[in-house]
PDB file of N, CA and C in Angstrom:
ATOM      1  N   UNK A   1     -34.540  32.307 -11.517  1.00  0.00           N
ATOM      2  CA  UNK A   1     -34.762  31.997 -10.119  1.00  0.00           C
ATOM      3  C   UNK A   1     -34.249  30.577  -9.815  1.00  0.00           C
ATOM      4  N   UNK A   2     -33.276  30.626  -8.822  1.00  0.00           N
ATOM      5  CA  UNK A   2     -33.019  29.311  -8.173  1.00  0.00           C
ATOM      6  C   UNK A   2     -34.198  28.130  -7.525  1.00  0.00           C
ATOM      7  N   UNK A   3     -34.261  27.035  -7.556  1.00  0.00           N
ATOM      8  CA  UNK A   3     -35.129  25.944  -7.162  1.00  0.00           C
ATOM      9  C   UNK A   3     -34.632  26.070  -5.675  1.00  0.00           C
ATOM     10  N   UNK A   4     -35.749  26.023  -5.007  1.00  0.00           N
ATOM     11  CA  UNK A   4     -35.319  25.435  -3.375  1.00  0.00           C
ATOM     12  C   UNK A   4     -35.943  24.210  -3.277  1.00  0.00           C
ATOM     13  N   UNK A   5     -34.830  23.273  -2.624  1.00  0.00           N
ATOM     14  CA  UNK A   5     -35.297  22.017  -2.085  1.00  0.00           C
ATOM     15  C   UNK A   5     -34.634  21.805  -0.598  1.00  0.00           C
ATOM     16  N   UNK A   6     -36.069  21.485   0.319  1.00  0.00           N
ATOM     17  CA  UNK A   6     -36.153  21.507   1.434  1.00  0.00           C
ATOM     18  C   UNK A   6     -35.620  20.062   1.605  1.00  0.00           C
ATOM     19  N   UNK A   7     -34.811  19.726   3.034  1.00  0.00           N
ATOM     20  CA  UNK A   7     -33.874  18.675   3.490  1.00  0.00           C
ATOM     21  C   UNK A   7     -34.798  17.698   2.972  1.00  0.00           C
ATOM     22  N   UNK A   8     -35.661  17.526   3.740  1.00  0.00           N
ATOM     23  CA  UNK A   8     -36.796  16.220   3.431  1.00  0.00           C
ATOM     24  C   UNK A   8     -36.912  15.821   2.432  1.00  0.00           C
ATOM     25  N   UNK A   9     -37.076  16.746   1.475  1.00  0.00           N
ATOM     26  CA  UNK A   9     -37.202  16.111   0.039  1.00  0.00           C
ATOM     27  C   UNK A   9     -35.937  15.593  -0.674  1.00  0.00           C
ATOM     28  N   UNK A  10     -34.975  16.529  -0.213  1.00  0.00           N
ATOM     29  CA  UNK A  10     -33.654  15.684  -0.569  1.00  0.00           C
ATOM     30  C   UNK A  10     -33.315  14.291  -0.426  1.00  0.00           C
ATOM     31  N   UNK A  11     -33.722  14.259   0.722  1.00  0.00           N
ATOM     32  CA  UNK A  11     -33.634  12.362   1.405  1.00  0.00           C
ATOM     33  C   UNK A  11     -34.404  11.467   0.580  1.00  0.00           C
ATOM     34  N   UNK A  12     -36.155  12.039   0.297  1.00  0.00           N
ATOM     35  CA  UNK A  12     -36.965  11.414  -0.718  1.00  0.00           C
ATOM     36  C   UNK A  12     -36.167  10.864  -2.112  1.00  0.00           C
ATOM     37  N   UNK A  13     -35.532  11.925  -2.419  1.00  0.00           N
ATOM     38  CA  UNK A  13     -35.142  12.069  -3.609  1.00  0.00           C
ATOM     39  C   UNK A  13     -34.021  11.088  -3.942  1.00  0.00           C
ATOM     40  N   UNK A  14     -33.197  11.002  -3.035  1.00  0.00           N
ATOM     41  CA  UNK A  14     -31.713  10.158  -2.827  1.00  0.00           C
ATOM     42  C   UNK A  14     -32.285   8.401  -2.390  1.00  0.00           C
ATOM     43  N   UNK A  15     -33.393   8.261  -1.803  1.00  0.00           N
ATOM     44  CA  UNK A  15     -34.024   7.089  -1.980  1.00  0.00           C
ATOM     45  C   UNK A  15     -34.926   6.770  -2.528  1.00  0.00           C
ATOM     46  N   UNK A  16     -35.405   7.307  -4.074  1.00  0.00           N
ATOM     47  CA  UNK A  16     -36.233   6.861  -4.635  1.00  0.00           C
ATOM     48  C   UNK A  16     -35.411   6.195  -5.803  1.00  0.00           C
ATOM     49  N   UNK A  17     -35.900   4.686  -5.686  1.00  0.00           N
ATOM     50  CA  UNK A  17     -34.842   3.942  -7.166  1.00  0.00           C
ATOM     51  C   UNK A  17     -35.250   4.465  -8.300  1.00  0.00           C
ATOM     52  N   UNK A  18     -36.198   4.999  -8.726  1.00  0.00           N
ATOM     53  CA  UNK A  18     -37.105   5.365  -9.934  1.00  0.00           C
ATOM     54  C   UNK A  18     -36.422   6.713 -10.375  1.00  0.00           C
ATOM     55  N   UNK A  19     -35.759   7.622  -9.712  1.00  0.00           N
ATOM     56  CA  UNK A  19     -35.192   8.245 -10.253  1.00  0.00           C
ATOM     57  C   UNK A  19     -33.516   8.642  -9.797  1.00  0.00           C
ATOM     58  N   UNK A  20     -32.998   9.441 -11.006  1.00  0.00           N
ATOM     59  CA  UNK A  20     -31.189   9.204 -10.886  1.00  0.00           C
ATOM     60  C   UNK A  20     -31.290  10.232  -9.283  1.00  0.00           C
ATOM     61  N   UNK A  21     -30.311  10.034  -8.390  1.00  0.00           N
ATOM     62  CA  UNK A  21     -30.102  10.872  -7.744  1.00  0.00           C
ATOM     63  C   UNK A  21     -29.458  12.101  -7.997  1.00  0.00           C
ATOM     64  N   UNK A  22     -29.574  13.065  -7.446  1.00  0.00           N
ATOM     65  CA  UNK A  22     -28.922  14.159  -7.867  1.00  0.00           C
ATOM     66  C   UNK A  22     -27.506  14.215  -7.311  1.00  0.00           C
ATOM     67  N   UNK A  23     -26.208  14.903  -8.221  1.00  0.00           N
ATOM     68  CA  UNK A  23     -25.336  15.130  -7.874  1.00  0.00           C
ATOM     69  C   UNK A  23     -25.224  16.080  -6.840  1.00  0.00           C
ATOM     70  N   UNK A  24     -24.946  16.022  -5.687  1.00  0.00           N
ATOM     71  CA  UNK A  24     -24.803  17.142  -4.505  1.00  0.00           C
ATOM     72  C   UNK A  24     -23.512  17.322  -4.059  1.00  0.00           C
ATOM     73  N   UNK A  25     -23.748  19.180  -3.804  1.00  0.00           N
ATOM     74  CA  UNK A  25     -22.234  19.470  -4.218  1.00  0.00           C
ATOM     75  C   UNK A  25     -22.176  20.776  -2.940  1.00  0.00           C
ATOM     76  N   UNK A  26     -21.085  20.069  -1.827  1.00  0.00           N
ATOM     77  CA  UNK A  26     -21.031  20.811  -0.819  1.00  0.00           C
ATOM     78  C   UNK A  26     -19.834  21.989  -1.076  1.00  0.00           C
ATOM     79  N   UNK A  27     -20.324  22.659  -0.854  1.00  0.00           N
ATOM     80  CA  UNK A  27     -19.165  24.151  -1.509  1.00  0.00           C
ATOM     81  C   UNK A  27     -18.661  24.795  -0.481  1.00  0.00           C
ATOM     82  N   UNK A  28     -18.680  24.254   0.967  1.00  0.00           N
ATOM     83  CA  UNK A  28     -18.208  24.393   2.752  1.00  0.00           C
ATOM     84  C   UNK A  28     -16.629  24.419   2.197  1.00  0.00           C
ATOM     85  N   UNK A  29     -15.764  25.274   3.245  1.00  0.00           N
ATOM     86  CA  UNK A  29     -14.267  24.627   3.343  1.00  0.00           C
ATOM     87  C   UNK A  29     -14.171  23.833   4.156  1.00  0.00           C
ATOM     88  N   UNK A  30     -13.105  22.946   3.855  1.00  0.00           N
ATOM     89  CA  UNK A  30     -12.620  21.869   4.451  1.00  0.00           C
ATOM     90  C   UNK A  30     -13.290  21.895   6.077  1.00  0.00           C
ATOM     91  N   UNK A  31     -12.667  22.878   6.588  1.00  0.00           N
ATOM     92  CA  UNK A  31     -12.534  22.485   8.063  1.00  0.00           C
ATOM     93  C   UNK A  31     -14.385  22.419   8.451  1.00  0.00           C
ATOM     94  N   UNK A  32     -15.197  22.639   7.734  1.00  0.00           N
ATOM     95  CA  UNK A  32     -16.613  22.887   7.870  1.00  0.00           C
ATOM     96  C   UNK A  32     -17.318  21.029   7.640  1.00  0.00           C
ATOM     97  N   UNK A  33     -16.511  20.529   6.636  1.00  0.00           N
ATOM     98  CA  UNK A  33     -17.086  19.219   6.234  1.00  0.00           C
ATOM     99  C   UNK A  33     -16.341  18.462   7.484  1.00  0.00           C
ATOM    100  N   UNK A  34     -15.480  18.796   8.233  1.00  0.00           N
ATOM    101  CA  UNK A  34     -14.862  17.888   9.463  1.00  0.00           C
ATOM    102  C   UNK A  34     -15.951  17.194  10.399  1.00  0.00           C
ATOM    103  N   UNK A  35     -16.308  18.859  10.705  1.00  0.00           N
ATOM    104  CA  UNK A  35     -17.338  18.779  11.305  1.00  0.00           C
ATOM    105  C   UNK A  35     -18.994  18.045  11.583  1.00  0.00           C
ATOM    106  N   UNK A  36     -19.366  18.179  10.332  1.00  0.00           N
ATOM    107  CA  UNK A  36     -20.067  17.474   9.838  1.00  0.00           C
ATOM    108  C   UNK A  36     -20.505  17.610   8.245  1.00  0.00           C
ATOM    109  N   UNK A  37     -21.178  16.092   7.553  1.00  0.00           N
ATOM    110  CA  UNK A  37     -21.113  16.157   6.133  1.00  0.00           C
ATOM    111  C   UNK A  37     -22.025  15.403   6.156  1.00  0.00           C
ATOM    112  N   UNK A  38     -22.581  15.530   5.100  1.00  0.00           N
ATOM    113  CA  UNK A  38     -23.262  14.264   3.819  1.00  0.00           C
ATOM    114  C   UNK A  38     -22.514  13.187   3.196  1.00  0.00           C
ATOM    115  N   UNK A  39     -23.410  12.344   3.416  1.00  0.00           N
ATOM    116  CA  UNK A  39     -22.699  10.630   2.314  1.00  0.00           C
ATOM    117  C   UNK A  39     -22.804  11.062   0.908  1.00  0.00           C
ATOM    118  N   UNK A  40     -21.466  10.597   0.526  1.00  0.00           N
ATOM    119  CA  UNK A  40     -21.814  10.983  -1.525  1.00  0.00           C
ATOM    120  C   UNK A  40     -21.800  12.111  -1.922  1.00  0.00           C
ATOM    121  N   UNK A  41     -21.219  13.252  -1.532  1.00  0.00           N
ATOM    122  CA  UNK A  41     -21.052  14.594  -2.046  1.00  0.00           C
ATOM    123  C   UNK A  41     -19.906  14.615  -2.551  1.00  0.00           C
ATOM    124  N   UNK A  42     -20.078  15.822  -3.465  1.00  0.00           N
ATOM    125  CA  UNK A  42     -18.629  16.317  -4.157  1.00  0.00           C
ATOM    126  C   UNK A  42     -18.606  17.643  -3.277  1.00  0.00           C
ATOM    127  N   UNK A  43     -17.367  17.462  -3.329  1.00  0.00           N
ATOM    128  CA  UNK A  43     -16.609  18.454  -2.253  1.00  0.00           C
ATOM    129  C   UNK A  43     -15.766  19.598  -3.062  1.00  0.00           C
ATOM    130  N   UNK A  44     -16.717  20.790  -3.359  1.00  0.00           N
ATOM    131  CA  UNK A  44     -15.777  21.705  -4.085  1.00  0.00           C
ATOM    132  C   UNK A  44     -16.103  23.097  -3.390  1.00  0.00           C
ATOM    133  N   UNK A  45     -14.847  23.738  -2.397  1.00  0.00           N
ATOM    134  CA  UNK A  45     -14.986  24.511  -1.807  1.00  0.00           C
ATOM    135  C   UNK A  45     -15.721  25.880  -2.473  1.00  0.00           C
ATOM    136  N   UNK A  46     -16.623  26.708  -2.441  1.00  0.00           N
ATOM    137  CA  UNK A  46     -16.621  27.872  -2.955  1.00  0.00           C
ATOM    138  C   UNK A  46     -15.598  28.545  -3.647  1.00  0.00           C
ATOM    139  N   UNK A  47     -14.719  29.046  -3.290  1.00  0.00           N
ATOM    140  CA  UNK A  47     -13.668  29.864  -4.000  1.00  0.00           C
ATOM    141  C   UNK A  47     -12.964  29.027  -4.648  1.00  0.00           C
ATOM    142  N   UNK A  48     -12.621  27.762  -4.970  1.00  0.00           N
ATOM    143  CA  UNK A  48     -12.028  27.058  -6.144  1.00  0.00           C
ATOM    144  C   UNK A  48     -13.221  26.365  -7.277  1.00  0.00           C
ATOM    145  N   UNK A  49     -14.396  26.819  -7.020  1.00  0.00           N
ATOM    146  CA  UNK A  49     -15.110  26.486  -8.231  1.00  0.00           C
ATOM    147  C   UNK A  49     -15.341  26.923  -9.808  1.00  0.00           C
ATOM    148  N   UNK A  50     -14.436  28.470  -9.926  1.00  0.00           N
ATOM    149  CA  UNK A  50     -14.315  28.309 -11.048  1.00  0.00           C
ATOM    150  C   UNK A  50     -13.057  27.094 -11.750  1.00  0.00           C
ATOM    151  N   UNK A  51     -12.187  26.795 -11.015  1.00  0.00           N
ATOM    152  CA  UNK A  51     -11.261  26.002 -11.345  1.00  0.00           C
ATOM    153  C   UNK A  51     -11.508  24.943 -11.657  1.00  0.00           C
ATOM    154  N   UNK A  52     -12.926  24.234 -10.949  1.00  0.00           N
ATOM    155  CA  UNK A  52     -13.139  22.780 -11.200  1.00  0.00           C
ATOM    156  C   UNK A  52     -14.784  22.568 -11.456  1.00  0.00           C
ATOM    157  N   UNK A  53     -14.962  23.171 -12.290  1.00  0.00           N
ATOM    158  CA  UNK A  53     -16.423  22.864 -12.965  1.00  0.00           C
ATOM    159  C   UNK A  53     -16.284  21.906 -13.791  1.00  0.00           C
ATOM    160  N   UNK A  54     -14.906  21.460 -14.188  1.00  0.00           N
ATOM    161  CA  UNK A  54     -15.045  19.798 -14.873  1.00  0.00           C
ATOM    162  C   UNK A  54     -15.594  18.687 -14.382  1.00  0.00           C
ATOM    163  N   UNK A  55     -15.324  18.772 -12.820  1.00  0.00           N
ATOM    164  CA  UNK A  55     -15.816  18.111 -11.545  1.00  0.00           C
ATOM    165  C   UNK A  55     -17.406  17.848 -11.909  1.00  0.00           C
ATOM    166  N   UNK A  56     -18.325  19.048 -12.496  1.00  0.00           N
ATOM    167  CA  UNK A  56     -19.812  18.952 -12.202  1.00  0.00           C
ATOM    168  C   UNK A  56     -20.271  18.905 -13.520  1.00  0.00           C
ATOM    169  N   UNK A  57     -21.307  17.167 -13.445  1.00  0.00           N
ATOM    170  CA  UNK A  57     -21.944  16.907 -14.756  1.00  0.00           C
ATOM    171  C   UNK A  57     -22.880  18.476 -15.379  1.00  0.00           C
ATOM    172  N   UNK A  58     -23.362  18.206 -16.207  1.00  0.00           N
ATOM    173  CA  UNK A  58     -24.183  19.178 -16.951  1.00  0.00           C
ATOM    174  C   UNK A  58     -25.772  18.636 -17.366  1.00  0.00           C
ATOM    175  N   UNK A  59     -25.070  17.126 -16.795  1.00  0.00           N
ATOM    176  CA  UNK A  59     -26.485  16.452 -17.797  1.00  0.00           C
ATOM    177  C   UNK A  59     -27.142  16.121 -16.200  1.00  0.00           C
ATOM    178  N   UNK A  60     -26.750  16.254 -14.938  1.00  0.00           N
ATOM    179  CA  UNK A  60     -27.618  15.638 -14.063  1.00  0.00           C
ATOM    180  C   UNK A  60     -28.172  16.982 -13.278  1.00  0.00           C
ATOM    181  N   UNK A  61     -29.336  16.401 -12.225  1.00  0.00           N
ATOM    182  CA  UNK A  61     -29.763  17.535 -11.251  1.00  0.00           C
ATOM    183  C   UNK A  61     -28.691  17.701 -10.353  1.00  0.00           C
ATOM    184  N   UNK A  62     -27.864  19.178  -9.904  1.00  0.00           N
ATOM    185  CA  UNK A  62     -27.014  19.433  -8.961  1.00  0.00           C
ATOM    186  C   UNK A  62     -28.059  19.670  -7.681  1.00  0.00           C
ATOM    187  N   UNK A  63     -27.446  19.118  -6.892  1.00  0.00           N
ATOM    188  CA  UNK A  63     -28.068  20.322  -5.609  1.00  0.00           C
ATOM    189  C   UNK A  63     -26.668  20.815  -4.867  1.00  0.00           C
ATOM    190  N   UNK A  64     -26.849  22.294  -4.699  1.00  0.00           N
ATOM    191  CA  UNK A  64     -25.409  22.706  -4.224  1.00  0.00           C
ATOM    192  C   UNK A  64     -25.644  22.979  -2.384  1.00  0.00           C
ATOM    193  N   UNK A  65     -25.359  22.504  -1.591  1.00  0.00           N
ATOM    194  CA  UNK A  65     -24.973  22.684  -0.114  1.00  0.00           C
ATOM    195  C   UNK A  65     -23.919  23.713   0.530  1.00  0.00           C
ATOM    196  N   UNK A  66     -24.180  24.420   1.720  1.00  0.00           N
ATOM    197  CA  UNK A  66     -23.458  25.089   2.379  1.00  0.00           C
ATOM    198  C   UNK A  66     -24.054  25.155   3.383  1.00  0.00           C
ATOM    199  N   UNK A  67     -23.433  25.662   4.462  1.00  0.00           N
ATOM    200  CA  UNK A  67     -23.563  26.081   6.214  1.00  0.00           C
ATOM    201  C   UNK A  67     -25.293  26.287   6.282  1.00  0.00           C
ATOM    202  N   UNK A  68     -25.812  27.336   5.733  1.00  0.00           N
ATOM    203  CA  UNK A  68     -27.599  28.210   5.799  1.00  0.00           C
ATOM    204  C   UNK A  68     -28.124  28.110   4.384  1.00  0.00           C
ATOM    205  N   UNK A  69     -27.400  27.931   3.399  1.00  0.00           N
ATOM    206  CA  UNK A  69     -28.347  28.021   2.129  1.00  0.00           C
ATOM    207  C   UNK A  69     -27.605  29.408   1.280  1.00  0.00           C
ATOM    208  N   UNK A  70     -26.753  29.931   2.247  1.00  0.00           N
ATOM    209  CA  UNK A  70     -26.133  31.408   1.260  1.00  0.00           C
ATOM    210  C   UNK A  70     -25.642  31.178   0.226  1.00  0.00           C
ATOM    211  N   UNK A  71     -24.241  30.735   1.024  1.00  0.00           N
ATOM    212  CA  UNK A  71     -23.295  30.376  -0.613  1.00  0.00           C
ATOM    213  C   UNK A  71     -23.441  29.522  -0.997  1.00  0.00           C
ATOM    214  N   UNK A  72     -24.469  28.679  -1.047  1.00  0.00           N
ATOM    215  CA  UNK A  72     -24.681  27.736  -2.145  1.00  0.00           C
ATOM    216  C   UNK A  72     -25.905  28.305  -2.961  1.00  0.00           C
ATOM    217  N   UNK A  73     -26.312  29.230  -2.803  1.00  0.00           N
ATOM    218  CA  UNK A  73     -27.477  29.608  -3.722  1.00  0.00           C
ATOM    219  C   UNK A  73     -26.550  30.658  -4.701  1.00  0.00           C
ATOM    220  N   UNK A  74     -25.622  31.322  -3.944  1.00  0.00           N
ATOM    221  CA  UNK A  74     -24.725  31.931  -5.025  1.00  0.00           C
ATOM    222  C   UNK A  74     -24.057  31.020  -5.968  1.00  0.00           C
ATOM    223  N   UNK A  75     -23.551  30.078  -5.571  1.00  0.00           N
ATOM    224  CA  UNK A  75     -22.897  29.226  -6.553  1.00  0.00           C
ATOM    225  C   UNK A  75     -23.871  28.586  -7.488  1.00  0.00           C
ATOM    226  N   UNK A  76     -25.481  28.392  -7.200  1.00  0.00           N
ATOM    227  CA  UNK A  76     -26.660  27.419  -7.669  1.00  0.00           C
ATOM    228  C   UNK A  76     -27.135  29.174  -8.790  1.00  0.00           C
ATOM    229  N   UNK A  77     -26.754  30.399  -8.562  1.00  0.00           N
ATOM    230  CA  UNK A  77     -27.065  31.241  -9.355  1.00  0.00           C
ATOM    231  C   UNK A  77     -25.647  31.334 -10.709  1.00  0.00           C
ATOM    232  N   UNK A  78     -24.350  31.048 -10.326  1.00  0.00           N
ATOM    233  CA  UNK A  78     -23.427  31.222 -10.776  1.00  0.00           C
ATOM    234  C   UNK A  78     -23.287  30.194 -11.607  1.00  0.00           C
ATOM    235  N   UNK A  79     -23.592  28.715 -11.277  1.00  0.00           N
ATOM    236  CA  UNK A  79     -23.826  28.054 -12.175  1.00  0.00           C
ATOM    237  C   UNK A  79     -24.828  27.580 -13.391  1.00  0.00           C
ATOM    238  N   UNK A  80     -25.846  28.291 -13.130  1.00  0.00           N
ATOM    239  CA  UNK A  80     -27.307  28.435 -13.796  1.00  0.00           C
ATOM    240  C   UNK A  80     -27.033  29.729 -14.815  1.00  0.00           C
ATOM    241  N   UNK A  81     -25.774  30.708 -14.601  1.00  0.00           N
ATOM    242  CA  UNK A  81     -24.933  31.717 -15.468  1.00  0.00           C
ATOM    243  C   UNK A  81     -24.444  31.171 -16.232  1.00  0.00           C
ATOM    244  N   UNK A  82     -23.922  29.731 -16.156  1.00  0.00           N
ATOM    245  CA  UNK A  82     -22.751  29.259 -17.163  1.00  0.00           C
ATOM    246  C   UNK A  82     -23.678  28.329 -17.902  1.00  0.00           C
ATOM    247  N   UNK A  83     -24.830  28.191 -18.108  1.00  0.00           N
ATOM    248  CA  UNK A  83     -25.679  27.288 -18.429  1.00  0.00           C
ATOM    249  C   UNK A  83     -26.029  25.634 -17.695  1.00  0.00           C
ATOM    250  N   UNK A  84     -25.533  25.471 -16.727  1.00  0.00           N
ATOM    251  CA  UNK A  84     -26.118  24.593 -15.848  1.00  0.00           C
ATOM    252  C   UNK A  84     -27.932  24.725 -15.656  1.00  0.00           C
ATOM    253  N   UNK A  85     -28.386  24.043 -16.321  1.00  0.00           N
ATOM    254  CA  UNK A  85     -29.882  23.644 -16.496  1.00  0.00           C
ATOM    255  C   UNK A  85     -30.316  23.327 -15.255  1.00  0.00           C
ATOM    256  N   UNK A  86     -29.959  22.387 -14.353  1.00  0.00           N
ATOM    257  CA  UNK A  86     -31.094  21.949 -13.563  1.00  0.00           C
ATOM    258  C   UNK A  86     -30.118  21.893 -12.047  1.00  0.00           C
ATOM    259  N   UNK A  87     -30.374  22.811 -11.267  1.00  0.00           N
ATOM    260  CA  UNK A  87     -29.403  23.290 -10.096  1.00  0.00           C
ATOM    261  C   UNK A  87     -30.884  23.742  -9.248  1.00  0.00           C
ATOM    262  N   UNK A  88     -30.397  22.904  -7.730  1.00  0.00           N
ATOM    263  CA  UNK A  88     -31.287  23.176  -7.171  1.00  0.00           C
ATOM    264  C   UNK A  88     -30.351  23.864  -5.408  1.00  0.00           C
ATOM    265  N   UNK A  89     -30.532  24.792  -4.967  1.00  0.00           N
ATOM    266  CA  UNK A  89     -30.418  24.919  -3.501  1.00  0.00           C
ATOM    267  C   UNK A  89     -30.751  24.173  -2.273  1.00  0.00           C
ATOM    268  N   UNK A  90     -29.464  23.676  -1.521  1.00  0.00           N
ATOM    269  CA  UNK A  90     -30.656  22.979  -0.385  1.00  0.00           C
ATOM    270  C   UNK A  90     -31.046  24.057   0.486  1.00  0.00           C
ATOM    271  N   UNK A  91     -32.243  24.469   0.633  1.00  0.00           N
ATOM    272  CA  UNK A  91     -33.179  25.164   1.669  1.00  0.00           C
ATOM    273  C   UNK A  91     -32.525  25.341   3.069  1.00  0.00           C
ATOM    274  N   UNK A  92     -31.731  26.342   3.312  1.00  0.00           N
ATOM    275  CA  UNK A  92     -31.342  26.129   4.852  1.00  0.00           C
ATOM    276  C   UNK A  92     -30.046  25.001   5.183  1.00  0.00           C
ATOM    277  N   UNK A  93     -29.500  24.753   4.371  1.00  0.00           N
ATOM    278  CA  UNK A  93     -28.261  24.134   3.988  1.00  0.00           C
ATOM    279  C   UNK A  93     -28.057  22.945   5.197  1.00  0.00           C
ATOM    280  N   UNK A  94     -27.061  23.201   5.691  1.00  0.00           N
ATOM    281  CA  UNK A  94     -26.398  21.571   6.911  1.00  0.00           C
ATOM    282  C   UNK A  94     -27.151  22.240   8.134  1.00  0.00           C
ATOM    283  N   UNK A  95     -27.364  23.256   8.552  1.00  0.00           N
ATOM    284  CA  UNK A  95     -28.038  23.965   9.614  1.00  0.00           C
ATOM    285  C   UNK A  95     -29.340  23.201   9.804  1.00  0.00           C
ATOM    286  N   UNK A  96     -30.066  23.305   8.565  1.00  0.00           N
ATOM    287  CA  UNK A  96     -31.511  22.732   8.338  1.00  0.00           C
ATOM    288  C   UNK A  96     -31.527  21.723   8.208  1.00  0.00           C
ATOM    289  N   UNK A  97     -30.521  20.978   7.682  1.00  0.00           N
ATOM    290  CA  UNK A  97     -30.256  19.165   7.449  1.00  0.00           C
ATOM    291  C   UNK A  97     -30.378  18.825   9.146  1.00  0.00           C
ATOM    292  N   UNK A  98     -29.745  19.626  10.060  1.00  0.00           N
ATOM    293  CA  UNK A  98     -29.467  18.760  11.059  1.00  0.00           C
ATOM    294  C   UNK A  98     -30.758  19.004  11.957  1.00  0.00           C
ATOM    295  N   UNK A  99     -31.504  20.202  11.913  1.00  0.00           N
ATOM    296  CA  UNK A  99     -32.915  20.330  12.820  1.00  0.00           C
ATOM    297  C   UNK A  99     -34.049  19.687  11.937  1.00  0.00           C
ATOM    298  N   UNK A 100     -34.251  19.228  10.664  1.00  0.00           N
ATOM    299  CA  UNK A 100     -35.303  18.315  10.219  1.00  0.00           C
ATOM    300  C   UNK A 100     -35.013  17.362   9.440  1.00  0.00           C
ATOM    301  N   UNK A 101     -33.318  17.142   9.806  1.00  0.00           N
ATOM    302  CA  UNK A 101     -33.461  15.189   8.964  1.00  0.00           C
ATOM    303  C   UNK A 101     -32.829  14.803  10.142  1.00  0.00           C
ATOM    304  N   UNK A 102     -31.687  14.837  11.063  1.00  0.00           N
ATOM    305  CA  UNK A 102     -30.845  14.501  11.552  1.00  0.00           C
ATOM    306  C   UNK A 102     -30.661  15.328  12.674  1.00  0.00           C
ATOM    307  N   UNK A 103     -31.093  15.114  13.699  1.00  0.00           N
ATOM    308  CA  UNK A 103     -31.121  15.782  14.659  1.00  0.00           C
ATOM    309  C   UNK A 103     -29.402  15.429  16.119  1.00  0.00           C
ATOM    310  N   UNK A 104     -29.224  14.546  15.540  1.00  0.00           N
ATOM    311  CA  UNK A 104     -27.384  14.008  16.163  1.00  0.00           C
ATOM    312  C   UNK A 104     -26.552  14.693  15.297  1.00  0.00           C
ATOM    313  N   UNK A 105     -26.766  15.698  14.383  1.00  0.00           N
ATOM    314  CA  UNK A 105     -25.740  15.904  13.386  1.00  0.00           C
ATOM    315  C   UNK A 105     -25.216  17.015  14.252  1.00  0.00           C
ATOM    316  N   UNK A 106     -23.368  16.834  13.980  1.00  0.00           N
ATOM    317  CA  UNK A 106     -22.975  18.009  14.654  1.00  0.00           C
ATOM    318  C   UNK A 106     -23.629  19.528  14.266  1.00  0.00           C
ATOM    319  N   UNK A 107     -23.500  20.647  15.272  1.00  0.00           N
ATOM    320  CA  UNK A 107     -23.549  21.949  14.862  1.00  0.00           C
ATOM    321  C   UNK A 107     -22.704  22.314  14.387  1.00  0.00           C
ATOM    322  N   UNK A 108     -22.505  23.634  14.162  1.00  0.00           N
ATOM    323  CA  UNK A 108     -21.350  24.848  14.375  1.00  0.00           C
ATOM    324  C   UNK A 108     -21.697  25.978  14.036  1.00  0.00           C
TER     325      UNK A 108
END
């Protein structure tokens, strides 16, 4: 079973000095991150991620991002297949980022 982590706690998490932040990994295509994005993400579209899993540590917490929480829970299941240990979903993806962290964040 995939971890869900709700926006809020993400933010907790990314400002607490006491612990490493997690690597977060938006798996949107391009024209989706135009629109709007996160500070500090790795940017690896869905369909080129088997190509670049060199890109994603093994030793840190991932959290994987998309549009609602879909395809990043597929990719947060796909990578938890290849032995990725500690992969978490963001809950409701940039949709949910923007109605309970960020309410100026573009739609689409």
């Amino acid at each position: 079973m995939i971890r869900e982590l709700p926006p809020a706690e993400l933010v907790r998490w990314r400002a607490d000095d006491d612990r490493q932040p997690p690597v977060v990994v938006d798996v949107r295509e391009p024209w989706e991150l135009e629109r709007c994005s996160l500070p500090g993400v790795v940017h690896v579209p869905m369909r080129e991620l088997p190509g670049r899993l060199d890109e994603l540590p093994r030793d840190r917490d991932v959290v994987v991002v998309c549009h609602h929480g879909v395809r990043s829970r597929q990719v947060a299941h796909y990578l938890v297949r290849l032995g990725y240990m500690a992969v978490w979903n963001l809950t409701g993806g940039m949709a949910a980022w923007a109605d309970q962290v960020d309410p100026a964040m573009p739609r689409y």
